[in-house]
N, C-alpha and C. Protein backbone atom coordinates (compact mmCIF):
# COMPACT_ATOMS: atom_id res chain seq x y z
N UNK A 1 62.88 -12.42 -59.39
CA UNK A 1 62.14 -11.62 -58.43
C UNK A 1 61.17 -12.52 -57.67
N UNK A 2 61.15 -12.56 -56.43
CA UNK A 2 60.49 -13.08 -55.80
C UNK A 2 59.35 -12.89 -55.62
N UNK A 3 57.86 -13.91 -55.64
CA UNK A 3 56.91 -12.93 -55.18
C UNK A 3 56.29 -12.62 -53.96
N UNK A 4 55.41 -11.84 -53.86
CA UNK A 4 55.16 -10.77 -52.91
C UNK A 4 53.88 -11.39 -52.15
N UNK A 5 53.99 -12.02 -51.12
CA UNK A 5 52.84 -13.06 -50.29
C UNK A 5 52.10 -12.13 -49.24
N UNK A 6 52.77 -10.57 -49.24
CA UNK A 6 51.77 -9.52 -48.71
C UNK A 6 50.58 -8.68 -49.23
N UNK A 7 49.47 -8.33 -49.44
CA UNK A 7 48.70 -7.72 -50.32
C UNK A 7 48.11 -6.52 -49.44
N UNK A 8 47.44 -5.52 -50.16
CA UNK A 8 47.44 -4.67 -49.49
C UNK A 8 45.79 -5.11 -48.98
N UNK A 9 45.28 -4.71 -48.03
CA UNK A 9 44.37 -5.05 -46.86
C UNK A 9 44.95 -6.14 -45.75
N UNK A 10 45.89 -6.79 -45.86
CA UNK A 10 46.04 -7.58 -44.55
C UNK A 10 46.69 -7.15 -43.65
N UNK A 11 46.38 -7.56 -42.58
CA UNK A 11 47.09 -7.45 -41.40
C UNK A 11 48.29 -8.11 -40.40
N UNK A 12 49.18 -7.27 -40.70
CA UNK A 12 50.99 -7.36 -40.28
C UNK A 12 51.01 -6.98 -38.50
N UNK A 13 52.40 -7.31 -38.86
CA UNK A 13 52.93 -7.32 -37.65
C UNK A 13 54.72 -6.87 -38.22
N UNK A 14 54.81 -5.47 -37.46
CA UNK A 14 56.56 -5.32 -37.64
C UNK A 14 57.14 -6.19 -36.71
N UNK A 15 58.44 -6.37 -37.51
CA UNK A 15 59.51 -7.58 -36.59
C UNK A 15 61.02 -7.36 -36.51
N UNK A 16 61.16 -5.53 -37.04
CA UNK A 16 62.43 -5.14 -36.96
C UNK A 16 62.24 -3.63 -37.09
N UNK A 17 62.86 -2.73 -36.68
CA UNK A 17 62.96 -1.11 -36.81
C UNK A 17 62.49 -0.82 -35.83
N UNK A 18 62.08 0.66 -35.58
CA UNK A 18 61.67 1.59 -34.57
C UNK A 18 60.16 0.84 -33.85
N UNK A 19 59.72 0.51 -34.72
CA UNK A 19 57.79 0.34 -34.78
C UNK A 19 58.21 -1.01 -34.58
N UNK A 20 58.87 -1.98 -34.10
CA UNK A 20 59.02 -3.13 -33.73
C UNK A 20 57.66 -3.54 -32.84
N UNK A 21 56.96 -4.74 -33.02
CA UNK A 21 55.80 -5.05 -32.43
C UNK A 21 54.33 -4.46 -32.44
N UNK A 22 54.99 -3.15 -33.52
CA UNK A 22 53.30 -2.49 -33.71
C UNK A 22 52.50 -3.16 -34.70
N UNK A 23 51.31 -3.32 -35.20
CA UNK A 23 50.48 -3.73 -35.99
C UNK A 23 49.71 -2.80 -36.93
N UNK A 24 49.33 -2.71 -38.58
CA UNK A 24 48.74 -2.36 -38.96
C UNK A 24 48.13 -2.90 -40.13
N UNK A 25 47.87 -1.84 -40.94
CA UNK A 25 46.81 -2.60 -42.17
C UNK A 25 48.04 -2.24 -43.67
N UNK A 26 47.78 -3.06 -44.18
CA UNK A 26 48.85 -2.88 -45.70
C UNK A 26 48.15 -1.87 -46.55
N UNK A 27 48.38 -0.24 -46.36
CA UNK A 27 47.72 0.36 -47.60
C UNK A 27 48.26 0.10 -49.04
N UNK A 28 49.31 -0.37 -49.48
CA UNK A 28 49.80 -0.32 -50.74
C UNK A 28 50.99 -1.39 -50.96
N UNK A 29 51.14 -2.11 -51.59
CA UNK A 29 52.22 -3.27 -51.53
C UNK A 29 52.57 -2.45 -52.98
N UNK A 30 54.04 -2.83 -52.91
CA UNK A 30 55.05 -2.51 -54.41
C UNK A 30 55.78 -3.39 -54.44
N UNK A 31 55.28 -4.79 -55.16
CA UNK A 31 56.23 -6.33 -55.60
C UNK A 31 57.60 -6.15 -55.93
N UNK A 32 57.79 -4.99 -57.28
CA UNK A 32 58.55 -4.38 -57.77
C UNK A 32 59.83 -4.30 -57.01
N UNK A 33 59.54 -3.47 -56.06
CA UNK A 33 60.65 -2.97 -55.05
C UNK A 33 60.49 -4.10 -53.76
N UNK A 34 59.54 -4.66 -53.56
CA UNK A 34 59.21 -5.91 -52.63
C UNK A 34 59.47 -5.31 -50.89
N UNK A 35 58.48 -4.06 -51.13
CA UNK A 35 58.00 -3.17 -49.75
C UNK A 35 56.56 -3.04 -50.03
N UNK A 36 56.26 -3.03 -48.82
CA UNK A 36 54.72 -2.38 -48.33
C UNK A 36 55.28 -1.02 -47.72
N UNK A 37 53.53 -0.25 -47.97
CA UNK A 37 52.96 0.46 -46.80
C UNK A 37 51.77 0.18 -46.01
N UNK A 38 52.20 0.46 -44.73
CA UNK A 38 51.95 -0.14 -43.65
C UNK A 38 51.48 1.22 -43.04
N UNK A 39 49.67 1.06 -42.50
CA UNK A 39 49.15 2.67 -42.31
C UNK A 39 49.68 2.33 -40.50
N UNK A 40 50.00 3.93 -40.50
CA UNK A 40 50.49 4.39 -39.16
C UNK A 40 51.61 3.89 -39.11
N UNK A 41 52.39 3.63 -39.69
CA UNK A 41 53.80 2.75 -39.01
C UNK A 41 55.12 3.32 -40.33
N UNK A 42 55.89 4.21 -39.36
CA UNK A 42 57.24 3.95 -40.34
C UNK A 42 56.56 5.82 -40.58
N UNK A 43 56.09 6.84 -40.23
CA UNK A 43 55.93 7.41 -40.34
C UNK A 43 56.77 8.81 -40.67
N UNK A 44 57.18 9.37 -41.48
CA UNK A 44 58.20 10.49 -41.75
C UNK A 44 57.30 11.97 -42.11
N UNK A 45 58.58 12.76 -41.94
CA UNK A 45 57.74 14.19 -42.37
C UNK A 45 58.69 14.71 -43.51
N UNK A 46 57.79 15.33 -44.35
CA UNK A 46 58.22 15.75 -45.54
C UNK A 46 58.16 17.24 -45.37
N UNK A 47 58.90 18.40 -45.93
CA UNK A 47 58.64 19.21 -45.80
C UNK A 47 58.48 19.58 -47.58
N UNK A 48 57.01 20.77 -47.18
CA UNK A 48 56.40 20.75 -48.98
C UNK A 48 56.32 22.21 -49.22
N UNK A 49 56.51 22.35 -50.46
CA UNK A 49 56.48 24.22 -51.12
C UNK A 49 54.91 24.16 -51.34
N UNK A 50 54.13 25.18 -50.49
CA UNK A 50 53.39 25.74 -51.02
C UNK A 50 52.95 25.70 -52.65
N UNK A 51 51.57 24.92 -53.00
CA UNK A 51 51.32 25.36 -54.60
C UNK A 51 50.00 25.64 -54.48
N UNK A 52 49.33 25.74 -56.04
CA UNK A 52 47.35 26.15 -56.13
C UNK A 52 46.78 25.08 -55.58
N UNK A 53 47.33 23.66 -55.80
CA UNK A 53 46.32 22.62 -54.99
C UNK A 53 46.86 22.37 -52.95
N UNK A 54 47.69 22.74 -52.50
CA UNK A 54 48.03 22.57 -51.35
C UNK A 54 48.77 23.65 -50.66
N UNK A 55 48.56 23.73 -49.09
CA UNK A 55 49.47 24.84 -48.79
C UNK A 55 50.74 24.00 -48.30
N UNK A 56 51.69 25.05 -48.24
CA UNK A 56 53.04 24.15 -47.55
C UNK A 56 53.00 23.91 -46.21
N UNK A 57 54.28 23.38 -45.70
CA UNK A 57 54.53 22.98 -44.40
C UNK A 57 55.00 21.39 -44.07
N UNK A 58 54.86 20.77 -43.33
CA UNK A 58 55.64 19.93 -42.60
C UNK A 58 54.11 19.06 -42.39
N UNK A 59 54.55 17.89 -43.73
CA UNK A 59 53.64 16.74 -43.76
C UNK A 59 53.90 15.27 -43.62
N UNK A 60 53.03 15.15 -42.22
CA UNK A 60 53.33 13.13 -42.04
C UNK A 60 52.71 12.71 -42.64
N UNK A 61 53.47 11.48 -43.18
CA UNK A 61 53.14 10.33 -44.29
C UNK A 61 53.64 9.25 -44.32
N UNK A 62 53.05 7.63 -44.27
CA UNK A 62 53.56 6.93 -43.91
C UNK A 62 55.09 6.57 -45.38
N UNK A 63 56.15 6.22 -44.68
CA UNK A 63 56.97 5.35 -46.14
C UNK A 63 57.06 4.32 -46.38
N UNK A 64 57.81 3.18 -47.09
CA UNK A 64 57.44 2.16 -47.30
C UNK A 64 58.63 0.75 -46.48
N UNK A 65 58.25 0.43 -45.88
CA UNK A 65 59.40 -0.76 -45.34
C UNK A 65 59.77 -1.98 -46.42
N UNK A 66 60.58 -2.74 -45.96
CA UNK A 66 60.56 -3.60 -46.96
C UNK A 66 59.89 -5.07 -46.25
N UNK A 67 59.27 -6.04 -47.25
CA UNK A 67 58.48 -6.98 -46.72
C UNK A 67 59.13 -7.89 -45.99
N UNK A 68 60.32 -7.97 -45.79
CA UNK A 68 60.89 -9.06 -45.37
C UNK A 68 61.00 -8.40 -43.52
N UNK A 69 60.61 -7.41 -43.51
CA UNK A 69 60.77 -6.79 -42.04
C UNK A 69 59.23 -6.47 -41.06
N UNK A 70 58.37 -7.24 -42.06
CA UNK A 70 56.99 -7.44 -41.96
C UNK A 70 56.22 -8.65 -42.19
N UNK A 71 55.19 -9.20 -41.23
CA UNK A 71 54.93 -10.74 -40.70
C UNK A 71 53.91 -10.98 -40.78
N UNK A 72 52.67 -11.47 -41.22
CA UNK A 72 51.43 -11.70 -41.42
C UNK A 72 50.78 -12.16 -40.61
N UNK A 73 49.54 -11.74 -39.96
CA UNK A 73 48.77 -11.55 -38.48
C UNK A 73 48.19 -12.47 -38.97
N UNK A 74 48.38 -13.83 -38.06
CA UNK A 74 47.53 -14.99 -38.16
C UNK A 74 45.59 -14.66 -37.38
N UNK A 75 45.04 -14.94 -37.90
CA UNK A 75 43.44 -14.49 -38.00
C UNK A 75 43.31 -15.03 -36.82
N UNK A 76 43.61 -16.28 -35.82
CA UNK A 76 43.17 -16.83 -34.76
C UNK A 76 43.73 -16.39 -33.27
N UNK A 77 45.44 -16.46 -33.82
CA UNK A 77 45.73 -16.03 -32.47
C UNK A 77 46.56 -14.72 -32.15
N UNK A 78 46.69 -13.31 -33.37
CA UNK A 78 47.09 -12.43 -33.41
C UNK A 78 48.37 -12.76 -33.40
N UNK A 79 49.17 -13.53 -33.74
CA UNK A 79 50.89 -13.42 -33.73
C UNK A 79 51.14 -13.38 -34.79
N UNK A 80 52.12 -13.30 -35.02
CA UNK A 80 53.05 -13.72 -36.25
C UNK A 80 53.11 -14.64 -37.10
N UNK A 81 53.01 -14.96 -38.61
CA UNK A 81 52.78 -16.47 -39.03
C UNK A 81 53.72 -15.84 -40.21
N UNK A 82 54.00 -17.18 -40.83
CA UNK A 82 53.82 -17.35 -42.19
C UNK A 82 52.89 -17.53 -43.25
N UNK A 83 53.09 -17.97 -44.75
CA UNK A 83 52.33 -18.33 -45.41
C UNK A 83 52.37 -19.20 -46.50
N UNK A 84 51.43 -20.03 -46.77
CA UNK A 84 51.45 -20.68 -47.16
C UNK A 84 50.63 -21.19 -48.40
N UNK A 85 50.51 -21.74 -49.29
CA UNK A 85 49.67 -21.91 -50.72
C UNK A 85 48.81 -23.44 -50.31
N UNK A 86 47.09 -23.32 -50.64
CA UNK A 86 46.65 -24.38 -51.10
C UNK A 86 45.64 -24.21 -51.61
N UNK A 87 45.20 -25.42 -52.25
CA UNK A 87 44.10 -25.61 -53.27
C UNK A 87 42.92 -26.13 -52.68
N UNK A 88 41.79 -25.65 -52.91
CA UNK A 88 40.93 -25.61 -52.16
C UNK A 88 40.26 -26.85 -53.46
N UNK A 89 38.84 -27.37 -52.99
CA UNK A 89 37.64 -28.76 -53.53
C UNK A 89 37.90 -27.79 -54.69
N UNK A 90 37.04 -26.25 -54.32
CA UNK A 90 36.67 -25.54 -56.07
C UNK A 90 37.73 -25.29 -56.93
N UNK A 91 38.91 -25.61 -56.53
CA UNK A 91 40.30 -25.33 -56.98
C UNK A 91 40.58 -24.01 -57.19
N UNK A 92 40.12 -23.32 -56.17
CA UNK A 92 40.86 -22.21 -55.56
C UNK A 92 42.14 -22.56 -55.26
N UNK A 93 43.34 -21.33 -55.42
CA UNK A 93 43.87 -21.11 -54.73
C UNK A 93 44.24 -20.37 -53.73
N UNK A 94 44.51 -20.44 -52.72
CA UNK A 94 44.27 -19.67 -51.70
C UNK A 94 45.70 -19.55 -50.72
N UNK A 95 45.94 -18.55 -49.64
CA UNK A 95 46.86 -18.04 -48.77
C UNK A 95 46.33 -19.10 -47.85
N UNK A 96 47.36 -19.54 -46.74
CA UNK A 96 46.96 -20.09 -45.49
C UNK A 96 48.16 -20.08 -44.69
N UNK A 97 47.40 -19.46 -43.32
CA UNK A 97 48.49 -19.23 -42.36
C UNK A 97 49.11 -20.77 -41.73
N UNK A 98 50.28 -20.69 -41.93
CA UNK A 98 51.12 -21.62 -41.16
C UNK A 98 51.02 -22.07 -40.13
N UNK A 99 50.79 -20.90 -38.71
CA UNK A 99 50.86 -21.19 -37.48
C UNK A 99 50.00 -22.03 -37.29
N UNK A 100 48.20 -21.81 -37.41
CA UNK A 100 46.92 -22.17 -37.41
C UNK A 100 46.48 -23.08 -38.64
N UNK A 101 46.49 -22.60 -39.37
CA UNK A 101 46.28 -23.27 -40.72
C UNK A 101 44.96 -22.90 -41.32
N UNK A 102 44.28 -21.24 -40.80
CA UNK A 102 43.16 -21.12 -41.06
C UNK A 102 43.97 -20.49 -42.37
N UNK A 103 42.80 -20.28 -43.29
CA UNK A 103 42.70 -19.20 -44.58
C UNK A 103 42.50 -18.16 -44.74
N UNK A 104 43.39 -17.17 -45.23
CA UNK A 104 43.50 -16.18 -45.16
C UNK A 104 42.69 -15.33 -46.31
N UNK A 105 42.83 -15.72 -47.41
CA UNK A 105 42.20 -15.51 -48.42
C UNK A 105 40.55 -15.90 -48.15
N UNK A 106 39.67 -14.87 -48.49
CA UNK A 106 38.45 -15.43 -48.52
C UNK A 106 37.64 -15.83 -50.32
């Protein structure tokens, strides 16, 4: 299993499907299945039965894409990057975007 170089708070960029070129924030990454959710994007409606905690009807909610169809918003120049691993003096390790080479990880 590969791992998962998306986490949830960063900021993507779609690069395939309907939402092609939109941008949002990662609410929830699942390594597991190796998809995010991505708020506002990829949006479906569920239709729900009425119970004591909710009423029914016809509810949007985002679903989950898979990561490989999602691109990590380089901090400098808003495009698209990759990512990349390094070790910082304190021997951190840390994310760093490819394009720029700033750090992503704080």
């Amino acid at each position: 299993m590969a791992k998962l170089k998306i986490k949830k708070g960063d900021k993507v960029i779609v690069l395939t499907g309907r939402d092609k070129g939109r941008t949002g924030e990662v609410v929830k990454a699942l390594p597991r299945e190796n998809r995010v959710v991505v708020q506002g994007i990829n949006i479906v409606k569920r239709h729900t039965r009425a119970s004591q905690a909710s009423n029914g009807g016809i509810i949007e909610k985002e679903a989950s894409i898979h990561a490989s169809n999602v691109a990590h918003l380089d901090p400098k120049e808003n495009k698209a990057t990759r990512i990349g691993f390094k070790t910082l003096e304190d021997g951190r390790k840390v994310r760093v975007a490819r394009r720029s080479g700033e750090v992503i990880d704080q």
